[in-house]
Protein backbone atom coordinates (compact mmCIF):
# COMPACT_ATOMS: atom_id res chain seq x y z
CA UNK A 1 142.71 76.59 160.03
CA UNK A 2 140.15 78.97 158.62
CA UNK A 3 141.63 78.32 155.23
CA UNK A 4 140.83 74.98 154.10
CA UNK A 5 136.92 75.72 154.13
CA UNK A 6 137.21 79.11 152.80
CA UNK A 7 139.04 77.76 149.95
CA UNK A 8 136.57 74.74 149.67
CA UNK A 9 134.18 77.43 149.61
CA UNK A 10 135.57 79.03 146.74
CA UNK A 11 135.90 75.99 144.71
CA UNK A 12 132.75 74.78 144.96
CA UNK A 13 131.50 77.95 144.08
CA UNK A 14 133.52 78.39 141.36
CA UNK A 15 132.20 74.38 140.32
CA UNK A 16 129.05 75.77 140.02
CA UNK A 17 129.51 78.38 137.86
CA UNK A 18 130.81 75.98 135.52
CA UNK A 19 128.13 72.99 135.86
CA UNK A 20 125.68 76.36 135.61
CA UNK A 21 123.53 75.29 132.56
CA UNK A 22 124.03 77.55 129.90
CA UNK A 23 120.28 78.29 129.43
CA UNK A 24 120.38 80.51 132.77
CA UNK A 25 122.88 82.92 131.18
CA UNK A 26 121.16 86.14 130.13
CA UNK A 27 121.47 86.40 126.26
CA UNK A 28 121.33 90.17 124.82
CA UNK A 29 120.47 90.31 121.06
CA UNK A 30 121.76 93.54 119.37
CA UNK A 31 119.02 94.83 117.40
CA UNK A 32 119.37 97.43 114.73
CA UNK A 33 117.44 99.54 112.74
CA UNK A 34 116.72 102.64 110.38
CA UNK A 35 113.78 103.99 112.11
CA UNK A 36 113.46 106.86 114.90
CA UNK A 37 112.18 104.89 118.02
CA UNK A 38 108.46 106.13 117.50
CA UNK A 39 107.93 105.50 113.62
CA UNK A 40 105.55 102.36 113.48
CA UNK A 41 107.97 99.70 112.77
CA UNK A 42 109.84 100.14 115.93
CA UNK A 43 106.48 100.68 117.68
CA UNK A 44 104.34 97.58 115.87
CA UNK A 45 106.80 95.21 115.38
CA UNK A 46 109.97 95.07 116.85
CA UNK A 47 109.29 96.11 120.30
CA UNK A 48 106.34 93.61 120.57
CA UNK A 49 108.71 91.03 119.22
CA UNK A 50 111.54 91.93 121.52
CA UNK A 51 108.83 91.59 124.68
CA UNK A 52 107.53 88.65 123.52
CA UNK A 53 111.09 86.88 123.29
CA UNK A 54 111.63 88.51 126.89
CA UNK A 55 108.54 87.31 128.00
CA UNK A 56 108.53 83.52 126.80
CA UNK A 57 112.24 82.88 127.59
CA UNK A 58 111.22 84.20 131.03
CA UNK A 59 113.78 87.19 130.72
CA UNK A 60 116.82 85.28 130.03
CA UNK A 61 117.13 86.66 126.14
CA UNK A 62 116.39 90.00 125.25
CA UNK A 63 117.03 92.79 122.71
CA UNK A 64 119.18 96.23 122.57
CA UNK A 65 117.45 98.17 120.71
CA UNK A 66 119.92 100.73 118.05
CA UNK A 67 117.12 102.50 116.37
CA UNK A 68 118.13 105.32 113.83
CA UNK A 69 121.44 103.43 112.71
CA UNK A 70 122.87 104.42 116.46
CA UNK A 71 125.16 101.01 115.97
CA UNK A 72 127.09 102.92 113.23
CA UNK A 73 127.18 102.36 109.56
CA UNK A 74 124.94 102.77 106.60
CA UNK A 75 121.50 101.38 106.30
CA UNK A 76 123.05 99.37 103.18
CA UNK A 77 125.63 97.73 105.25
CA UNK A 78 123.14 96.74 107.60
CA UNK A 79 122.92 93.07 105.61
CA UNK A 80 126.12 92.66 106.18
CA UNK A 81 126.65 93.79 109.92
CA UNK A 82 124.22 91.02 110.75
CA UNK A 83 125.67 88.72 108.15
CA UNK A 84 129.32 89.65 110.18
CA UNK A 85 127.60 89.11 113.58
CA UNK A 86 128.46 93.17 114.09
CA UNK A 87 124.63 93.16 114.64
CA UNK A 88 122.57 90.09 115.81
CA UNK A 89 119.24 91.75 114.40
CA UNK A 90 117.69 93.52 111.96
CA UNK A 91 115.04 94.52 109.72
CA UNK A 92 116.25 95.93 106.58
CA UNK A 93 115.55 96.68 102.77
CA UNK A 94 117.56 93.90 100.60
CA UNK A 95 117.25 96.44 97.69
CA UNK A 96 119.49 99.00 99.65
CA UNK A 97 122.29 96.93 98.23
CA UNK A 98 121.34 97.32 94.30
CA UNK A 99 121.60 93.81 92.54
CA UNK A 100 122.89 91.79 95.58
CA UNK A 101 119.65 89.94 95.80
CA UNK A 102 118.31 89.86 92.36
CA UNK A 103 115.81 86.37 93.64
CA UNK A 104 114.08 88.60 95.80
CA UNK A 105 113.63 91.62 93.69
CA UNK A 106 110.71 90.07 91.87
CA UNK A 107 108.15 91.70 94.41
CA UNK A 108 109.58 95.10 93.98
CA UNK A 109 108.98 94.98 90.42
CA UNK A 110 106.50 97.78 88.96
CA UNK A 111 102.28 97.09 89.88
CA UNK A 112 103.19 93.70 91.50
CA UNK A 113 100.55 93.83 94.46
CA UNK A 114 98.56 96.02 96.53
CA UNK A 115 98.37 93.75 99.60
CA UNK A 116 101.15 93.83 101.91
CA UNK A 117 99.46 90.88 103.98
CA UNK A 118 99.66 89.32 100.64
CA UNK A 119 103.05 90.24 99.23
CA UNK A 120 104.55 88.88 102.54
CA UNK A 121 102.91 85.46 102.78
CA UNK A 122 103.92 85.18 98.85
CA UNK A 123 107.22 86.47 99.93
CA UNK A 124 107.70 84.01 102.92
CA UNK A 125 106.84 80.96 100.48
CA UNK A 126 109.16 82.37 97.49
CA UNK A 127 112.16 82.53 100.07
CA UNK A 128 112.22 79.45 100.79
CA UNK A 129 112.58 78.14 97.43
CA UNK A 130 114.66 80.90 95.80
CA UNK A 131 115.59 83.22 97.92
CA UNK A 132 117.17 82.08 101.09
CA UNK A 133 121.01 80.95 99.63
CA UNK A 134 120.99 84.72 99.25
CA UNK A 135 121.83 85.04 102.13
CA UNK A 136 125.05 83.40 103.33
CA UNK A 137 125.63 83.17 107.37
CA UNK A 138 122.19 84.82 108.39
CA UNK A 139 118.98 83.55 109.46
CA UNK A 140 115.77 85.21 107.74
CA UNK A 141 113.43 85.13 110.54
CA UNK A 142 110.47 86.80 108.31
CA UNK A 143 109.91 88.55 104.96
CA UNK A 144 107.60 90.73 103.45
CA UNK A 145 106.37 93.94 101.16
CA UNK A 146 105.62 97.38 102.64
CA UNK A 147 101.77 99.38 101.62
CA UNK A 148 101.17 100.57 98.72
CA UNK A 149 103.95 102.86 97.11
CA UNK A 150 102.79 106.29 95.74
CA UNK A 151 104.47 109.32 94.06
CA UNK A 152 105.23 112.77 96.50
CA UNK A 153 106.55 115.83 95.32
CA UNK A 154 107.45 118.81 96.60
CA UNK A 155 106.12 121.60 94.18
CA UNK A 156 104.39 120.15 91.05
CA UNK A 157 101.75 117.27 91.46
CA UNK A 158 101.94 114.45 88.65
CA UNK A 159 98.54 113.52 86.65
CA UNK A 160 100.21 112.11 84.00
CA UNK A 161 103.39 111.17 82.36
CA UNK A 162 104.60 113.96 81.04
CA UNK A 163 104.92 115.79 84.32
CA UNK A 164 107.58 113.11 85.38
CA UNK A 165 110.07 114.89 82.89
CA UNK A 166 112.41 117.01 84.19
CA UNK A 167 112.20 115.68 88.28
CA UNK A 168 114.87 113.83 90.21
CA UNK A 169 113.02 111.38 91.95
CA UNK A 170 113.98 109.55 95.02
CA UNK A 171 113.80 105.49 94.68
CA UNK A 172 114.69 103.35 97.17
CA UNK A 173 115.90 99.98 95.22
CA UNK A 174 117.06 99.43 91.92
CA UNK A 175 114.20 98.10 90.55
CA UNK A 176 112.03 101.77 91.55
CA UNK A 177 115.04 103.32 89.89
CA UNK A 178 114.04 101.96 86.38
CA UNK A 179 110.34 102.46 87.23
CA UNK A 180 110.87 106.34 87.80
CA UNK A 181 113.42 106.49 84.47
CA UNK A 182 111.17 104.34 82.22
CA UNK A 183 108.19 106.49 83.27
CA UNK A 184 110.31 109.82 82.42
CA UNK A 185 111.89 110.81 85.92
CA UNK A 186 115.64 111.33 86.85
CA UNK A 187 115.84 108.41 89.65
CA UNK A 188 117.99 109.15 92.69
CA UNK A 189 118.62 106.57 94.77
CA UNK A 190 118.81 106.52 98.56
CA UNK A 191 117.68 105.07 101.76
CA UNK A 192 114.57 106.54 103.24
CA UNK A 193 116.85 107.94 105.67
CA UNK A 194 118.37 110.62 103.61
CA UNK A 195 114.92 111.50 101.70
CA UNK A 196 114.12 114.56 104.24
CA UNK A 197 118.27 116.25 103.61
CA UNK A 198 117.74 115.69 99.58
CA UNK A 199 114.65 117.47 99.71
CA UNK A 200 115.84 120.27 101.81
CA UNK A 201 118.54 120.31 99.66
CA UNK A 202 116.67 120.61 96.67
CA UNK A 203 118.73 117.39 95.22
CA UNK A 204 115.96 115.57 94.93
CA UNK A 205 111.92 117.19 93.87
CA UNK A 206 109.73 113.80 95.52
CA UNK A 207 110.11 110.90 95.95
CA UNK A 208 108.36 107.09 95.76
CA UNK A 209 107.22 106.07 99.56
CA UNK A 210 104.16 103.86 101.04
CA UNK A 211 101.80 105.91 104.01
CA UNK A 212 103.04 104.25 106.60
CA UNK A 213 106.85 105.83 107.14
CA UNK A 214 106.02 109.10 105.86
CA UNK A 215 105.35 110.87 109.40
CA UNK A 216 108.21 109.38 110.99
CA UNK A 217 110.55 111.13 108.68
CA UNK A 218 107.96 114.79 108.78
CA UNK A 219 108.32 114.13 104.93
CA UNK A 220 104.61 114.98 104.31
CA UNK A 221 105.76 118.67 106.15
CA UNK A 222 108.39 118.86 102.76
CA UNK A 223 106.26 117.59 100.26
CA UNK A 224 102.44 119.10 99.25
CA UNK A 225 101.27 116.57 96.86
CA UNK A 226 100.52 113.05 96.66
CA UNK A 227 99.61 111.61 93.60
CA UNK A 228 97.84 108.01 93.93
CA UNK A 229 97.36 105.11 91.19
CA UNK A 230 93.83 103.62 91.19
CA UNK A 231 92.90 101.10 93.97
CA UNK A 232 91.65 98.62 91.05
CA UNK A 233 95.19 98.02 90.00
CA UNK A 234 98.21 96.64 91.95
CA UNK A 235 100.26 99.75 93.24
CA UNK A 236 103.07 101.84 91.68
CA UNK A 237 106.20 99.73 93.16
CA UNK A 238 106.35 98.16 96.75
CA UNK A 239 109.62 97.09 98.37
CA UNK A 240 110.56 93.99 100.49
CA UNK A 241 111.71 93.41 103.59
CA UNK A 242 113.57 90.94 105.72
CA UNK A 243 113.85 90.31 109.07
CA UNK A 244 117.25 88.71 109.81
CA UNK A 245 119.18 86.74 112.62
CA UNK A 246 123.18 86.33 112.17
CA UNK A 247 123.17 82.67 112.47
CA UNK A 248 126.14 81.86 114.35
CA UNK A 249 124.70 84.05 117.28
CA UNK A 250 121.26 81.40 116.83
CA UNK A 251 123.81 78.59 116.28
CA UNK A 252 125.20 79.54 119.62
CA UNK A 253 121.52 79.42 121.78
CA UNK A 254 120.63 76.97 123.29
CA UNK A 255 118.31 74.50 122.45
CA UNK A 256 115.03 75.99 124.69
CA UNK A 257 115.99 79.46 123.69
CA UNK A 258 116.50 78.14 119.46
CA UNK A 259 112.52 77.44 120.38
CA UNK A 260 111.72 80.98 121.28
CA UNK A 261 113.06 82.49 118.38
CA UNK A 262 111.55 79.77 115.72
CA UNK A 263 108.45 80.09 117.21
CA UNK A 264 108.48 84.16 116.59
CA UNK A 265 109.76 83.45 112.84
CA UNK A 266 108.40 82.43 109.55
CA UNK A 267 105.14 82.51 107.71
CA UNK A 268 103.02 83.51 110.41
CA UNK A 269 105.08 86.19 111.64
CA UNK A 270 105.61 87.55 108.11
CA UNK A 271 101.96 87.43 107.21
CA UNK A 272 101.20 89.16 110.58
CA UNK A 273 103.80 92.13 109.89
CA UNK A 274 102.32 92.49 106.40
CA UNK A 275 99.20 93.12 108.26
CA UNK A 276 100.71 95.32 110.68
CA UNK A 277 102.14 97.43 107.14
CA UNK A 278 98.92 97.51 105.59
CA UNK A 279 96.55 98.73 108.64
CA UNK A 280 99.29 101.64 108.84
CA UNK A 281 98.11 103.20 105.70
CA UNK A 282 95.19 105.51 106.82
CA UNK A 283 97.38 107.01 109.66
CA UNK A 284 100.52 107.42 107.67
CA UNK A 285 98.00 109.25 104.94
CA UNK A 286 95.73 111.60 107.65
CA UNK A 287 99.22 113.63 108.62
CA UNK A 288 99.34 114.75 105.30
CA UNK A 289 95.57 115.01 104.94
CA UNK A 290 95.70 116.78 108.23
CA UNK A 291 98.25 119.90 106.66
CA UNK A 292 96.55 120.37 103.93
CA UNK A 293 98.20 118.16 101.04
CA UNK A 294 97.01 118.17 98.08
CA UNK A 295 95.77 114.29 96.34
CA UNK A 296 96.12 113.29 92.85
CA UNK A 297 93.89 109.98 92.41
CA UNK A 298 94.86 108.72 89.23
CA UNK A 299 92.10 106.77 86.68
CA UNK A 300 92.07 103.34 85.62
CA UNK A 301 92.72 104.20 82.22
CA UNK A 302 95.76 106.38 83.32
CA UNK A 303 97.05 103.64 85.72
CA UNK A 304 96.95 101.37 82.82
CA UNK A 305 98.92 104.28 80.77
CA UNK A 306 101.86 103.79 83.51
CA UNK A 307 101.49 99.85 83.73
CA UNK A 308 102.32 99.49 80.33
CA UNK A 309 105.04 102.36 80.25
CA UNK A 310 106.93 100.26 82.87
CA UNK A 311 106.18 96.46 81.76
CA UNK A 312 109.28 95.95 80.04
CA UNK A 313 110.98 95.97 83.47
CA UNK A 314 109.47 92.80 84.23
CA UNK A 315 111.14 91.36 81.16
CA UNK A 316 114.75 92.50 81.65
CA UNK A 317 114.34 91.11 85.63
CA UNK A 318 113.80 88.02 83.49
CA UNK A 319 116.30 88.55 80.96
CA UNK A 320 119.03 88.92 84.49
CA UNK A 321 117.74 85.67 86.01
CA UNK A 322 118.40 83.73 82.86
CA UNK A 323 121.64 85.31 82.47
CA UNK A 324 122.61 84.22 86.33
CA UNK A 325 121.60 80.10 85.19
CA UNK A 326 117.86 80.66 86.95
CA UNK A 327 114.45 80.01 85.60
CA UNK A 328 113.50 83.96 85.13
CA UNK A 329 110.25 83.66 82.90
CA UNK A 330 109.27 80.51 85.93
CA UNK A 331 109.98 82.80 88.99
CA UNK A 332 107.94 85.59 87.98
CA UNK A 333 105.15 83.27 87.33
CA UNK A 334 105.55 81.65 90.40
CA UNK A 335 105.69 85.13 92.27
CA UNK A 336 102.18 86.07 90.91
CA UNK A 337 100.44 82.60 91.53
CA UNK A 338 101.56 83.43 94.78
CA UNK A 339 100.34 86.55 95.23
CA UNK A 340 97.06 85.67 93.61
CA UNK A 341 96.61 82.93 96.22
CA UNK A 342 97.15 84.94 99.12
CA UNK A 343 94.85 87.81 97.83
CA UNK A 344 91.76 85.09 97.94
């Protein structure tokens, strides 16, 4: 009968699929994101990280890419959605979700650093000390600071202090919200994502950004001037960044795929993103340069003016971490030895 080996046929093949190692299954990370698909983080970072998964687990894990928020949801509930396992990647801002992760709020405190190469490798190192708990059922694959964060407004350039009064001011995290109130702006916060409707809007009159996102968003076609603090000092505000895994989908590789991923994570990968931030200023600044824009470069003396209008920020931050059982006055020191070691 031709039905004994057809059905032996069938069995073993259906054997195999089960002895099948689970390494040869294809593994698809969902990867999401705030950015249009050609701003530079999409371009710099995750698509070379995406190839070079694809490429050393010789195609058998790759990413789909949901740039813009396409996956759905908010860019603040993107911590979560990975956290959930709704997303398996994603770069995000922690600060999006005011006073979730106070740890890691230290490098978005005012005139921190004006390295991002720096303010991730001092990132990366604080993490792992005080950061990472955090984080409950995800995986930070890297962290960092974006480039230097300036002041843009639509229709009167600030030179000094006074000419704060009387703006709403965008701020992305709720430590740039007290910078902009305690140096006389309204603060308005939102994701970089809603900057270019608030403007059009008129809800908001500038914002604070780095160089580097500006074009992606046309937000230098909205805005005519830029007003800069003076290279000597560390800038205005930065904000930081993590890259995260959900951990049960890492949990889940296996073991020669775990490898992959590791060896695309941690310091080195933060440090080289930094990098990637920083060398993004000059093009970032030439589209505005390039309309027509008009520069403020502040002075020394008048950078100093807003330093010490904003340095009582750095005490309250302190104040909170006491208040929560940690070492406040100890992590802010340890954040700036850190960042004075990586500037060397």
């Amino acid at each position: 009968m031709k039905t004994r080996p057809f059905l032996r046929l069938c069995a073993a093949a259906a054997l195999a699929a089960i002895l099948q190692p689970a390494a040869a299954q294809e593994v698809v990370l969902k990867f999401h994101h705030i950015w249009p698909t050609a701003a530079m983080a999409p371009t710099k970072v995750i698509a070379p990280w995406c190839d070079k998964i694809a490429a050393e687990s010789k195609n058998r894990m790759r990413c789909q890419l949901l740039p813009a928020m396409s996956g759905g949801g908010t860019p603040a509930q993107l911590v979560d959605r990975v956290k959930d396992g709704v997303d398996d990647l994603t770069i995000t801002l922690p600060g999006y979700t005011a006073g979730r992760f106070p740890a890691m709020e230290v490098f978005e405190l005012p005139f921190m650093t004006n390295s991002a190469e720096a303010g991730a490798q001092a990132s990366w190192d604080y993490l792992q000390k005080y950061g990472a708990k955090e984080f409950p059922g995800t995986r930070i694959l890297a962290a960092w600071v974006h480039d230097e964060g300036y002041v843009h407004t639509a229709s009167k350039p600030i030179k000094s202090l006074e000419d704060f009064r009387g703006l709403k001011m965008r701020a992305p995290t709720r430590q740039t919200n007290k910078l902009l109130a305690k140096l006389g702006a309204t603060p308005v916060g939102m994701p970089v994502t809603g900057v270019a409707d608030a403007l059009s809007k008129g809800t908001i009159d500038g914002y604070v950004l780095p160089w580097e996102v500006i074009p992606a968003f046309k937000l230098h076609e909205m805005t005519r001037f830029h007003t800069e603090t003076d290279p000597s000092r560390p800038a205005l505000y930065s904000a930081g960044f993590v890259f995260a895994m959900n951990q049960a989908k890492y949990d889940s590789l296996p073991a020669d795929l775990k490898k992959v991923i590791d060896a695309n994570s941690g310091a080195a990968l933060s440090r080289q993103i930094g990098k990637t931030w920083d060398d993004s200023q000059d093009a970032g600044r030439k589209a505005a340069q390039d309309r027509g824009n008009t520069f403020i470069k502040l002075s020394p003396a008048d950078t100093d003016n807003w330093i010490k209008a904003s340095a009582s920020i750095h005490e309250e931050w302190v104040a909170e971490m006491d208040k929560r059982g940690l070492p406040g006055k100890q992590m802010l020191q340890e954040a700036r030895e850190l960042l004075a070691k990586y500037r060397k």
